[in-house]
C-alpha atoms as a PDB file:
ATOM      1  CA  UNK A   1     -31.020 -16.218   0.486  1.00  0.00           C
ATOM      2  CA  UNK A   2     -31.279 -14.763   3.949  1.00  0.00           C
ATOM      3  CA  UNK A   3     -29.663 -11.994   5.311  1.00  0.00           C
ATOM      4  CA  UNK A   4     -27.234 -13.917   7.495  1.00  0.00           C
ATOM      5  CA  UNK A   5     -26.424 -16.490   4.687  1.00  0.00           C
ATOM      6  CA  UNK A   6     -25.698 -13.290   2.472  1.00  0.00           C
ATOM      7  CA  UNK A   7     -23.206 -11.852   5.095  1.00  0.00           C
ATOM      8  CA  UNK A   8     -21.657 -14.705   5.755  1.00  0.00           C
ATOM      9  CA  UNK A   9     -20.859 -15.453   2.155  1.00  0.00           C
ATOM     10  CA  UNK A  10     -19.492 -11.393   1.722  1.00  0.00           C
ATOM     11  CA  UNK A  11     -17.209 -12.476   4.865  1.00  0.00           C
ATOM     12  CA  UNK A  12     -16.104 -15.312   2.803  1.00  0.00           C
ATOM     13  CA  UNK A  13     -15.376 -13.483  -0.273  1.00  0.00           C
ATOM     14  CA  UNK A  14     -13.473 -11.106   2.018  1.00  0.00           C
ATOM     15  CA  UNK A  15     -11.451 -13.327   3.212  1.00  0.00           C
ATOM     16  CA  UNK A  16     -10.860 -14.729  -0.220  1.00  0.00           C
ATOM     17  CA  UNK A  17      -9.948 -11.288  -1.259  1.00  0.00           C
ATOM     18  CA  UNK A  18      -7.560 -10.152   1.610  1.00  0.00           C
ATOM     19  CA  UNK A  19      -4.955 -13.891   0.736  1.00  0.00           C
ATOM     20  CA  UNK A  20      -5.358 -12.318  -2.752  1.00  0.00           C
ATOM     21  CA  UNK A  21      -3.960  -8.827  -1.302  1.00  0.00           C
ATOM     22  CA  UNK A  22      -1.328 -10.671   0.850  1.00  0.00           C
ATOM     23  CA  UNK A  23       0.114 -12.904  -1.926  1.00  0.00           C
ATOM     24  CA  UNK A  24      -0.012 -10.330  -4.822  1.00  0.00           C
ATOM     25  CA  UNK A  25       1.383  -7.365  -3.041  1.00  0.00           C
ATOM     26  CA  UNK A  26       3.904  -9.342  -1.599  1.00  0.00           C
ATOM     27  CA  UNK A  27       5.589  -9.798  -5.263  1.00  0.00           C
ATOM     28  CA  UNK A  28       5.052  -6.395  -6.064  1.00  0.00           C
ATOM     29  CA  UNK A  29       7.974  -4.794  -4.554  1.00  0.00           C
ATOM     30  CA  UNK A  30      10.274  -6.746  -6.446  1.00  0.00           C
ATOM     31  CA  UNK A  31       8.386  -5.990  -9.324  1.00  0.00           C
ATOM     32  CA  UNK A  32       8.222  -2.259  -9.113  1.00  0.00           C
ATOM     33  CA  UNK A  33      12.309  -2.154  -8.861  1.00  0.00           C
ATOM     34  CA  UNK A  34      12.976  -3.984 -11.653  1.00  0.00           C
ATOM     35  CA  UNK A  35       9.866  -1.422 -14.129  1.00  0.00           C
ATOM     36  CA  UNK A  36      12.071   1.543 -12.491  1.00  0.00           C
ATOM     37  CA  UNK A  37      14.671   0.293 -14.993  1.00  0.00           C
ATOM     38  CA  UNK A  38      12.949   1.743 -17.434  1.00  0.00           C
ATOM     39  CA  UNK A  39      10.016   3.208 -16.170  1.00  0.00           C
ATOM     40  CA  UNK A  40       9.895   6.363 -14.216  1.00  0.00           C
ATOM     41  CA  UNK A  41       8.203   5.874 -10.733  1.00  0.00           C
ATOM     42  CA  UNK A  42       5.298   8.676 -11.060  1.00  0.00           C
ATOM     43  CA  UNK A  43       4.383   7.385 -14.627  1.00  0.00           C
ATOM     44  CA  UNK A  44       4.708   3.851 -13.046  1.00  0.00           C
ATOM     45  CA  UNK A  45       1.980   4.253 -10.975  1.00  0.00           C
ATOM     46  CA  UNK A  46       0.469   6.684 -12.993  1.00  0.00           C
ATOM     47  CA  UNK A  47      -0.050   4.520 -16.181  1.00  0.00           C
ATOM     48  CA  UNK A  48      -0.555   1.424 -14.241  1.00  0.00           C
ATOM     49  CA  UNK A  49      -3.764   2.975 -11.817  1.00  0.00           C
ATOM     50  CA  UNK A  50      -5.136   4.659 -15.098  1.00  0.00           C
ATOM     51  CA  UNK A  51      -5.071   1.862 -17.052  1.00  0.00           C
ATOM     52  CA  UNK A  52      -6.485  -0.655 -14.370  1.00  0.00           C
ATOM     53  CA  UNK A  53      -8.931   1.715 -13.322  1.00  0.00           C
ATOM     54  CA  UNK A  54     -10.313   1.730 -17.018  1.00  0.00           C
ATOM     55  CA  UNK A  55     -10.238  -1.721 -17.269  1.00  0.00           C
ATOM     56  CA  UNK A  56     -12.310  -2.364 -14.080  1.00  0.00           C
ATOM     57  CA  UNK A  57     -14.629   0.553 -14.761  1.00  0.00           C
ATOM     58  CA  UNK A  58     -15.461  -0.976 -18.550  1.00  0.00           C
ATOM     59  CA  UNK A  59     -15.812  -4.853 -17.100  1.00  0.00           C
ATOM     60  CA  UNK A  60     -18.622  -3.347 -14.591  1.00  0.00           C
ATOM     61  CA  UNK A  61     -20.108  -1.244 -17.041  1.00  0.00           C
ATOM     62  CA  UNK A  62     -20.608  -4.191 -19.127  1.00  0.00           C
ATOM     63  CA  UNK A  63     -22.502  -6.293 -16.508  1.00  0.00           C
ATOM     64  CA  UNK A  64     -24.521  -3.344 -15.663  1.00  0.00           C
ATOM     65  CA  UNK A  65     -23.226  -1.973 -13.064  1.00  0.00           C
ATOM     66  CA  UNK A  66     -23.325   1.863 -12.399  1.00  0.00           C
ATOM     67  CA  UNK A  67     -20.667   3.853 -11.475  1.00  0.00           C
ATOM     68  CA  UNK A  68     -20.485   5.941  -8.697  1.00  0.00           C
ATOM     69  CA  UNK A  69     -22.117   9.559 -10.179  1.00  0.00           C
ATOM     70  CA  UNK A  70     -20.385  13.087 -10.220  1.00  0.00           C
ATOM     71  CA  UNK A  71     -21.239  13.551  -6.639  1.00  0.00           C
ATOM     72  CA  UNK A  72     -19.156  10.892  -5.327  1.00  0.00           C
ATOM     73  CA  UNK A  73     -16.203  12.168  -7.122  1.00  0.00           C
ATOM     74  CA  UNK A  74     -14.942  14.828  -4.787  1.00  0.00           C
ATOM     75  CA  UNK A  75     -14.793  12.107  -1.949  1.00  0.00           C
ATOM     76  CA  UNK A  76     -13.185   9.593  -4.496  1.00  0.00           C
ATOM     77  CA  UNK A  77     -10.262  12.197  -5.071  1.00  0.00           C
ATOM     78  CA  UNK A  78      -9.720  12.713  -1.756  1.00  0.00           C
ATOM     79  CA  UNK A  79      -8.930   8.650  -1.652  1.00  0.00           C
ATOM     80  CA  UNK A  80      -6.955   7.895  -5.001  1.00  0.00           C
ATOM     81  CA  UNK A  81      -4.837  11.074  -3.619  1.00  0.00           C
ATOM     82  CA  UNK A  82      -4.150   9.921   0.254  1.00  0.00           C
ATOM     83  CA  UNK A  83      -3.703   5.762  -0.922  1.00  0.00           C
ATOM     84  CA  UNK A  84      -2.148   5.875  -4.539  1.00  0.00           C
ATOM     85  CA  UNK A  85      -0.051   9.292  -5.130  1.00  0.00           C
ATOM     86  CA  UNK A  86       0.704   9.141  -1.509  1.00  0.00           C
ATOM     87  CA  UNK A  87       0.823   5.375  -0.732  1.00  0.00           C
ATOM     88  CA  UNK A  88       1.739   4.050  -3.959  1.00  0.00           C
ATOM     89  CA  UNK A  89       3.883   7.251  -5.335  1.00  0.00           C
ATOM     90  CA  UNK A  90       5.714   7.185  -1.654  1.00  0.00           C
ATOM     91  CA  UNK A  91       6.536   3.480  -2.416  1.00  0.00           C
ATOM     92  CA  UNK A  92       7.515   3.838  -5.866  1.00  0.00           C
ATOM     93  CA  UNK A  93       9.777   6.733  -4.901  1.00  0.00           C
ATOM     94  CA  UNK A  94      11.363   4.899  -1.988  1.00  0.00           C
ATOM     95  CA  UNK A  95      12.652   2.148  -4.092  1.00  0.00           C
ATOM     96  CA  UNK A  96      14.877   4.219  -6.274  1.00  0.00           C
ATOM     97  CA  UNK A  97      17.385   3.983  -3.296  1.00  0.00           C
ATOM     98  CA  UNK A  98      16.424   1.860  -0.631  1.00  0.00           C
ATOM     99  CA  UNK A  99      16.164  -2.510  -1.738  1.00  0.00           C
ATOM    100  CA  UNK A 100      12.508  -3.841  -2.577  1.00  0.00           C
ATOM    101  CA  UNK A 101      12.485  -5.923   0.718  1.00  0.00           C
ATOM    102  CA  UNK A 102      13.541  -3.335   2.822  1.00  0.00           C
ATOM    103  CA  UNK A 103      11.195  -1.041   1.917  1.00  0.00           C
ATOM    104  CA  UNK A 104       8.419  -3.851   2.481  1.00  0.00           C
ATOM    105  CA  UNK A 105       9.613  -4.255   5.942  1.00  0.00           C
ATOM    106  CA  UNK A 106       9.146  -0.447   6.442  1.00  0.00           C
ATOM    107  CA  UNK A 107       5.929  -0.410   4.920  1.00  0.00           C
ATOM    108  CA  UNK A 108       5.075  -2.824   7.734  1.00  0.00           C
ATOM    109  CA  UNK A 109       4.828   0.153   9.698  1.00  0.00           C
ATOM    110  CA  UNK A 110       2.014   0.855   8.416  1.00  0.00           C
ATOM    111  CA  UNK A 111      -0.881  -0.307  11.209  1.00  0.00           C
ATOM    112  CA  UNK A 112       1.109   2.055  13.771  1.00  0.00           C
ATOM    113  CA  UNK A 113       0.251   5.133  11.133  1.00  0.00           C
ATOM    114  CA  UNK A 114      -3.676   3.306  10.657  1.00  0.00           C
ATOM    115  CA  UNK A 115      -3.192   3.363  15.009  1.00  0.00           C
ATOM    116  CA  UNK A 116      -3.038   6.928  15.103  1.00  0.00           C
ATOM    117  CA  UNK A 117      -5.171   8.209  12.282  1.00  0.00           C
ATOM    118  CA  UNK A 118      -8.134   6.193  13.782  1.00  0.00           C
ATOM    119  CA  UNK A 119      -7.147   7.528  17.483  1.00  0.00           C
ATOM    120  CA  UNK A 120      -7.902  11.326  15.649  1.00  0.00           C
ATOM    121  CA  UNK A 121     -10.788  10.690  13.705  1.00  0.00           C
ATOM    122  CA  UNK A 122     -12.657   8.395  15.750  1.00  0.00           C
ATOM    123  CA  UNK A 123     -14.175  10.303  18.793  1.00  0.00           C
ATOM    124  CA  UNK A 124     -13.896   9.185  22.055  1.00  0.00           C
ATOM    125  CA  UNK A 125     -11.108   6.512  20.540  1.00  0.00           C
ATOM    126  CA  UNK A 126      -7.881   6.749  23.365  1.00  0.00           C
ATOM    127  CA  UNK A 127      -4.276   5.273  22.693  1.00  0.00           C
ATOM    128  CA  UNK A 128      -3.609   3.084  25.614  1.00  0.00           C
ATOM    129  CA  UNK A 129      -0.307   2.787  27.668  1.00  0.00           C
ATOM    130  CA  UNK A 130       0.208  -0.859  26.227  1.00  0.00           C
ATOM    131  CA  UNK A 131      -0.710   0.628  22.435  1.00  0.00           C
ATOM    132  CA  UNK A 132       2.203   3.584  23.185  1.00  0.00           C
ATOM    133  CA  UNK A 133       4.744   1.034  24.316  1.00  0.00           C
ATOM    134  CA  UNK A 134       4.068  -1.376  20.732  1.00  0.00           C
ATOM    135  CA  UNK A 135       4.840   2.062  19.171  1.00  0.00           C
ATOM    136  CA  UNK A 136       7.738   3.019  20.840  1.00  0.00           C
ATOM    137  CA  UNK A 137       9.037  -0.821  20.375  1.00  0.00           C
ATOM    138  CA  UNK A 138       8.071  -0.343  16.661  1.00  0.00           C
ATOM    139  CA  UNK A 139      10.117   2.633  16.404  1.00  0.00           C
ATOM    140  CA  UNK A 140      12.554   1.340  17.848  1.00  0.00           C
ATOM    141  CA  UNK A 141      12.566  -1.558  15.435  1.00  0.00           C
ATOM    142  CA  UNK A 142      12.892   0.821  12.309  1.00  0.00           C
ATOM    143  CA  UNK A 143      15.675   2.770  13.853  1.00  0.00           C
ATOM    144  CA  UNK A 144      17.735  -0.588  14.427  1.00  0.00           C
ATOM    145  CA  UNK A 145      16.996  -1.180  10.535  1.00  0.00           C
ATOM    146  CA  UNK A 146      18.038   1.998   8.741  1.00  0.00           C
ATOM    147  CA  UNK A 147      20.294   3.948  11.647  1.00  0.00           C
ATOM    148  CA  UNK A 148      23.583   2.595   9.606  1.00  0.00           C
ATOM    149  CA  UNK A 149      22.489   3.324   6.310  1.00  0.00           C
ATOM    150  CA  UNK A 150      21.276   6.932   6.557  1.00  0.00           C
ATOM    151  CA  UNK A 151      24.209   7.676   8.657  1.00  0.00           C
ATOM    152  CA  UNK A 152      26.847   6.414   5.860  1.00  0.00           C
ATOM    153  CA  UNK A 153      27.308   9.554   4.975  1.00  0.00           C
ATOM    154  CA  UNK A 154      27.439  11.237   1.401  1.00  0.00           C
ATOM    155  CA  UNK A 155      24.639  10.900  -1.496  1.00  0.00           C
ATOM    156  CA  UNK A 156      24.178   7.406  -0.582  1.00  0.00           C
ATOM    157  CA  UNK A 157      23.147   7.707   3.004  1.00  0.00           C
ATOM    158  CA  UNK A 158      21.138  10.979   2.429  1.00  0.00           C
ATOM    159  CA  UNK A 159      19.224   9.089  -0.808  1.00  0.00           C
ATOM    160  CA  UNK A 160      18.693   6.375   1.485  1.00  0.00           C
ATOM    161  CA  UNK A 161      16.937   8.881   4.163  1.00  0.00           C
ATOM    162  CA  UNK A 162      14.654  10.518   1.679  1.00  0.00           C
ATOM    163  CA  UNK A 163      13.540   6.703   0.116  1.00  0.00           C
ATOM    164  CA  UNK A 164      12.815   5.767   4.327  1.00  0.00           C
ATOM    165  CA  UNK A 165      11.139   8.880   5.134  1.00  0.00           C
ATOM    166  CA  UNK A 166       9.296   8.339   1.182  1.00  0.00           C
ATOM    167  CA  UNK A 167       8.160   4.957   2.215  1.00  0.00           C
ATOM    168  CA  UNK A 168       6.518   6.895   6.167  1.00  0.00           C
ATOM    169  CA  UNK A 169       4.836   9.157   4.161  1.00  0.00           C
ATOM    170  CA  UNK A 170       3.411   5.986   1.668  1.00  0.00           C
ATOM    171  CA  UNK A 171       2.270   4.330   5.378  1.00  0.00           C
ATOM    172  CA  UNK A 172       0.425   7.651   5.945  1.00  0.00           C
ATOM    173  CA  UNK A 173      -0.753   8.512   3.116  1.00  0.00           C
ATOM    174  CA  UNK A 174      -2.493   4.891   3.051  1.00  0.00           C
ATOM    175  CA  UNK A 175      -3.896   5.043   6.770  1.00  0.00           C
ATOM    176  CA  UNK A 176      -5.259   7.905   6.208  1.00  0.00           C
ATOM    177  CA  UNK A 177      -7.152   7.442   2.605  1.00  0.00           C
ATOM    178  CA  UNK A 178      -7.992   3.444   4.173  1.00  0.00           C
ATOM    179  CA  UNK A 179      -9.849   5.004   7.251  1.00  0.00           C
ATOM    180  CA  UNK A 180     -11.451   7.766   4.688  1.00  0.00           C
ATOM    181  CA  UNK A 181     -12.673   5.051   2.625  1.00  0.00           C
ATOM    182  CA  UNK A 182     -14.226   3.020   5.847  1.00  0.00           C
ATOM    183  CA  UNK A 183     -16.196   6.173   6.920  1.00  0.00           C
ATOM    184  CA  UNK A 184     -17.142   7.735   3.574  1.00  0.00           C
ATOM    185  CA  UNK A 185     -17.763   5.083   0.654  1.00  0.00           C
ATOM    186  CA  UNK A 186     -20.702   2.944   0.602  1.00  0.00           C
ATOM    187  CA  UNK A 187     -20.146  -0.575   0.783  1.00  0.00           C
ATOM    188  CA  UNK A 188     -22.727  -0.935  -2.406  1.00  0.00           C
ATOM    189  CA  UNK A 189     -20.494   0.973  -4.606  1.00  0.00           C
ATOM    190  CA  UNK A 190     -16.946  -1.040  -3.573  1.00  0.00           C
ATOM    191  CA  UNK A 191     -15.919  -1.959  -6.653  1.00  0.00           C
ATOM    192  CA  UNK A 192     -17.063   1.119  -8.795  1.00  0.00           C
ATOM    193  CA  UNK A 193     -15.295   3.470  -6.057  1.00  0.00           C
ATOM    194  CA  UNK A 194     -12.203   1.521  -5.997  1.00  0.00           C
ATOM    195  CA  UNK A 195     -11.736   2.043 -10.451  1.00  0.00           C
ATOM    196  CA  UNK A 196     -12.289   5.448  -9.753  1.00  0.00           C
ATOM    197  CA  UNK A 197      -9.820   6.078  -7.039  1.00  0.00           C
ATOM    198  CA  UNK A 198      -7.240   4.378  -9.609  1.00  0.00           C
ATOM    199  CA  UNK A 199      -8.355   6.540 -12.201  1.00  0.00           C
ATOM    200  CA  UNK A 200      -8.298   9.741  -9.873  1.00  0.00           C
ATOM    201  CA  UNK A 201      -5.098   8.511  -7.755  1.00  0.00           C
ATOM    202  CA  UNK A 202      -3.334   7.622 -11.296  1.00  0.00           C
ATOM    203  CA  UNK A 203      -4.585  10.951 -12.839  1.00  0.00           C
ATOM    204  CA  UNK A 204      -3.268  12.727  -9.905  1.00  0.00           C
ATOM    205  CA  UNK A 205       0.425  10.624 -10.663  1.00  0.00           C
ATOM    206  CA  UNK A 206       0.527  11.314 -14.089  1.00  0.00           C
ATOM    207  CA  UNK A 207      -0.109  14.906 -13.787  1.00  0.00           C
ATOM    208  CA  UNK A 208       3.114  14.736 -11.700  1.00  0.00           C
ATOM    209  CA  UNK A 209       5.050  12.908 -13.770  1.00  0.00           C
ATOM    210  CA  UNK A 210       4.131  15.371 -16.630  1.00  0.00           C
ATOM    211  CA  UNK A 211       5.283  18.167 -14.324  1.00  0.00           C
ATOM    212  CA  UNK A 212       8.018  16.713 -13.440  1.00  0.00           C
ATOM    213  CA  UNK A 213       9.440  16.263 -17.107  1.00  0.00           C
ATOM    214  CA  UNK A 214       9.057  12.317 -16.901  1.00  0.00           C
ATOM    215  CA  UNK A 215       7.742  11.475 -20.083  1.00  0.00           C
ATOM    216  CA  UNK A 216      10.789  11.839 -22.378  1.00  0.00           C
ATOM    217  CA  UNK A 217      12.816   9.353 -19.847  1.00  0.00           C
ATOM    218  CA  UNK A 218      10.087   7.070 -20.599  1.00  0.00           C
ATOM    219  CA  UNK A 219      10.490   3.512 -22.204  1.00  0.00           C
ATOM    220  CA  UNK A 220       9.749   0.084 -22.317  1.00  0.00           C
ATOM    221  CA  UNK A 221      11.931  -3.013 -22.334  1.00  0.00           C
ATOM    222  CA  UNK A 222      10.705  -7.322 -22.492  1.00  0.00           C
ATOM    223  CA  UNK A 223      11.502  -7.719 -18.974  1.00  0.00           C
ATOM    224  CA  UNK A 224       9.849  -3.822 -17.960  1.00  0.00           C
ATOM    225  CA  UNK A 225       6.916  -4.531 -20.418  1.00  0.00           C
ATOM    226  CA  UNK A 226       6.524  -8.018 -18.248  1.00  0.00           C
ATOM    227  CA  UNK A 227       6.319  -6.770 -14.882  1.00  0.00           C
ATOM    228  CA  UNK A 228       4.342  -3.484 -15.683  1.00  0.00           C
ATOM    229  CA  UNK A 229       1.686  -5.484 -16.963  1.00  0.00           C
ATOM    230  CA  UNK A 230       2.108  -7.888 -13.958  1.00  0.00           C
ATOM    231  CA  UNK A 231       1.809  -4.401 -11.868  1.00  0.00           C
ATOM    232  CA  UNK A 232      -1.245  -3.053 -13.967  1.00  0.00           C
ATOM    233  CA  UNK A 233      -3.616  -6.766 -13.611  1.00  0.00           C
ATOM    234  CA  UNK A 234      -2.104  -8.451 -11.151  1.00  0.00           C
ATOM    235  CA  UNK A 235      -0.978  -5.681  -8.725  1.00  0.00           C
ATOM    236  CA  UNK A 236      -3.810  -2.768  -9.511  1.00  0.00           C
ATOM    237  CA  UNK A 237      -7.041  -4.336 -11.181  1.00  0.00           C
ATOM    238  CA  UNK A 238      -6.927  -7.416  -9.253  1.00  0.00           C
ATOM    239  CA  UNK A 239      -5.461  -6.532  -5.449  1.00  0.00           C
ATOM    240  CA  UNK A 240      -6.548  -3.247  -5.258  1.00  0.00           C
ATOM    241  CA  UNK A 241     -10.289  -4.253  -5.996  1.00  0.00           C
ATOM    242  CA  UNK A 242      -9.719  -7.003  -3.467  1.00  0.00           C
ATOM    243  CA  UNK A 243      -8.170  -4.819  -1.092  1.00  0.00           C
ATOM    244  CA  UNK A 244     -11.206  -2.272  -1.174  1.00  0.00           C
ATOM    245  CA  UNK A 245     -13.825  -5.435  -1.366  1.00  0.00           C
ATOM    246  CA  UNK A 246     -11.935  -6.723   2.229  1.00  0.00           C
ATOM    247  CA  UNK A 247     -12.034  -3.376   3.375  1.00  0.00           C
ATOM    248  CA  UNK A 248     -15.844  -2.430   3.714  1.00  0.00           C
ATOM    249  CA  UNK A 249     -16.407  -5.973   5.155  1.00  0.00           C
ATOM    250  CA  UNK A 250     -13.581  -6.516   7.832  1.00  0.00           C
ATOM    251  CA  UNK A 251     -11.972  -4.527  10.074  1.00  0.00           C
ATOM    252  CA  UNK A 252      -9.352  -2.286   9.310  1.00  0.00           C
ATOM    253  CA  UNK A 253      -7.339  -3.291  11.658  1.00  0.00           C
ATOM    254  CA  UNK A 254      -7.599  -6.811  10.551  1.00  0.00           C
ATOM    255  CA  UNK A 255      -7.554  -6.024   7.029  1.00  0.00           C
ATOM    256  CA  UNK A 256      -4.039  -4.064   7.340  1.00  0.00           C
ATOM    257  CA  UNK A 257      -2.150  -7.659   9.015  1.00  0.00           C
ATOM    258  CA  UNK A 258      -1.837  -8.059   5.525  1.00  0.00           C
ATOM    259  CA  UNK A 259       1.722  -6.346   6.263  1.00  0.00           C
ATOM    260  CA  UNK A 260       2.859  -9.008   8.064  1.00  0.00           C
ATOM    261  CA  UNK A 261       2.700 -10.935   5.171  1.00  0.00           C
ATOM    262  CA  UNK A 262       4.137  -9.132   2.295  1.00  0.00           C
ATOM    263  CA  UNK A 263       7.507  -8.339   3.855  1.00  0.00           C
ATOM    264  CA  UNK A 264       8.084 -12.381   4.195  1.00  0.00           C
ATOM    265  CA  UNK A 265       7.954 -12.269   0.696  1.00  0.00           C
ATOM    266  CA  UNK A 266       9.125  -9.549  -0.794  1.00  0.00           C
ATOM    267  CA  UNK A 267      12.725  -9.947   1.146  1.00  0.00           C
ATOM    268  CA  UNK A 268      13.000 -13.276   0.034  1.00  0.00           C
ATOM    269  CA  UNK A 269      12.425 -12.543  -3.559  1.00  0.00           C
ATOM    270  CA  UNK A 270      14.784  -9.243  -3.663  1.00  0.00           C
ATOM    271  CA  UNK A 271      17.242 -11.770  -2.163  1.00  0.00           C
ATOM    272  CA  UNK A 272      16.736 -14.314  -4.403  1.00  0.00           C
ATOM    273  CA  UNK A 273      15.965 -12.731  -7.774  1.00  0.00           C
ATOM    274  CA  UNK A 274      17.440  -9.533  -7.252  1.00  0.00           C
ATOM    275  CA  UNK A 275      20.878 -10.115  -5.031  1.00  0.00           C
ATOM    276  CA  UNK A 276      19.667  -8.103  -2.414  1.00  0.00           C
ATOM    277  CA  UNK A 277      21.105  -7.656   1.123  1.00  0.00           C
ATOM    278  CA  UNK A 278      19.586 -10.178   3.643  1.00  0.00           C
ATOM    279  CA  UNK A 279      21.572 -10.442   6.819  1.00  0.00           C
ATOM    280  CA  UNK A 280      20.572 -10.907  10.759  1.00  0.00           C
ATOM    281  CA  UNK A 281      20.343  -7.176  11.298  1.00  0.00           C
ATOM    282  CA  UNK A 282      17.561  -6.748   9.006  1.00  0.00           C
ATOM    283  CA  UNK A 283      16.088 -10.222  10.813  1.00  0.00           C
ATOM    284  CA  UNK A 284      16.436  -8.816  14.641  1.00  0.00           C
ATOM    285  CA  UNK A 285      14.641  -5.427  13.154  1.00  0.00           C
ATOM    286  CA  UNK A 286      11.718  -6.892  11.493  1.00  0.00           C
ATOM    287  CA  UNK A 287      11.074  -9.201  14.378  1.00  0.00           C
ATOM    288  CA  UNK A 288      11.273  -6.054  17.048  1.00  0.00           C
ATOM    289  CA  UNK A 289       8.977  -4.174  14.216  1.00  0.00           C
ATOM    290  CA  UNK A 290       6.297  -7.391  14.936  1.00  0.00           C
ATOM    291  CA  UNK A 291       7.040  -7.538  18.376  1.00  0.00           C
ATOM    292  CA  UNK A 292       5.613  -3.868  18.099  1.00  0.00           C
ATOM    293  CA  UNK A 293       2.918  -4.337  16.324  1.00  0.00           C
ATOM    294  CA  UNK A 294       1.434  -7.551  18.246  1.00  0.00           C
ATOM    295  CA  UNK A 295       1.313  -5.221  21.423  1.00  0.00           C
ATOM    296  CA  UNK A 296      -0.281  -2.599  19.535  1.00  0.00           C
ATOM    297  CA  UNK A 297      -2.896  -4.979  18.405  1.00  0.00           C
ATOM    298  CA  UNK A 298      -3.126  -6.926  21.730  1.00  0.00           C
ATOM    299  CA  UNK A 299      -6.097  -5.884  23.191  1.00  0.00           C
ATOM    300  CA  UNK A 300      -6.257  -3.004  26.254  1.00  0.00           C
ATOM    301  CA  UNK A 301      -7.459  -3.896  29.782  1.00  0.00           C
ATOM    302  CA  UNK A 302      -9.795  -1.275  31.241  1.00  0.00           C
END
């Protein structure tokens, strides 16, 4: 097979693998606030990265694949930290107060973070005046969204502050550790690198959740044993693999639309399934959040 034949097949499985992150994340949300039932959210993640990370480690093993060596490690820490304790942790955290939807529409936010972590760690790389005015319309867009709630008042409205500024420092957190991961792992060892930053990243969560006295709240129901397995296979071996495999072979920026996507469906679901709040406000803020993002994205004259 030649060269170009082989690349153009990778692009191909890329795509493949970026409608895999779009339609599995999407359901994920809801999913994650109904295992919080039971579940507590740093042993959520925790249990579920650990366990998928395992899993995807022994299925390579078995066809022969190598792992990434000791070496590697230090920069695979640095990853599962920034994209799972961070990203996934922050989201996982959020949803204790704010409504699965919401927070997907928040963590839509998340190419303005990827925006400004490239701008610092790409030399040379300049925010333009039209790129400032998406993010000043994006801001805008999240203020219109959860201005009301954190200004309630009382243990409601200050719960609700910490779960929006949770689910900022999730869209950080996952910038950064997605540009780390375009600049620092090699695109032979994808797969390997992405079960060890679950096992690292899910390490790192457990460790918290051991800290943070979480085990003896711990248990499982049916319905929480249903969607943490969903969460584990669905959500960590199979879209997080996918999500790295897109990652090395499109652009980041291109890779990250996939948060246009998942808020569609997430919202829809919490309303359906969950009872959720859906009403225009929310509507009017996601569009001016999109509205934001398309001018961030639109391309600079110089």
């Amino acid at each position: 097979m030649s060269a170009h034949a082989s690349s153009k097949a990778e692009v191909t499985r890329a795509w493949s693998a970026w409608i895999a992150v779009c339609l599995i994340w999407g359901t994920t949300y809801l999913a994650i606030k109904v295992a919080l039932d039971t579940i507590p959210p740093f042993l959520l993640g925790g249990l579920r990265y650990v366990t998928a990370g395992l899993l995807l480690a022994a299925i390579l093993r078995a066809r022969g694949h190598r792992l990434p060596g000791v070496s590697a490690w230090p920069t695979l820490v640095v990853v599962g930290f920034f994209m799972l304790t961070l990203g996934n942790g922050g989201v996982v955290l959020a949803e204790m107060s704010v409504p699965s939807g919401l927070t997907a529409v928040l963590i839509g936010t998340t190419p303005f973070w990827m925006l400004g972590v490239d701008a610092l760690v790409t030399r040379g790389r300049v925010i333009h005046a039209r790129q400032w005015l998406g993010l000043v319309i994006g801001f805008a867009g999240i203020v219109t969204l959860v201005w009301p709630d954190i200004t309630a008042g009382g243990a409601q409205g200050r719960s609700f502050g910490w779960g929006v500024l949770a689910v900022q420092t999730a869209c950080a957190g996952w910038a950064i550790g997605s540009a780390y991961t375009k600049r620092h792992v090699l695109p032979a060892d994808v797969l390997g690198s992405a079960a060890m930053q679950m096992i690292f990243g899910g390490g790192l969560m457990l460790l918290a959740g051991t800290l943070l006295g979480e085990w003896s709240a711990l248990t499982f129901t049916p319905k929480t044993t249903a969607v943490f397995l969903y969460l584990t296979f669905a959500g960590s071996l199979v879209a997080f693999a996918s999500y790295s495999y897109a990652l090395k072979h499109l652009d980041v920026a291109v890779v990250s639309l996939y948060t246009y996507v998942n808020p569609i469906i997430a919202v829809v679901l919490g309303a359906l399934l969950l009872g959720e709040p859906f009403h225009l406000r929310m509507v009017v803020a996601a569009a001016v959040i999109l509205v934001g993002m398309t001018i961030v994205r639109g391309r600079p004259r110089v």
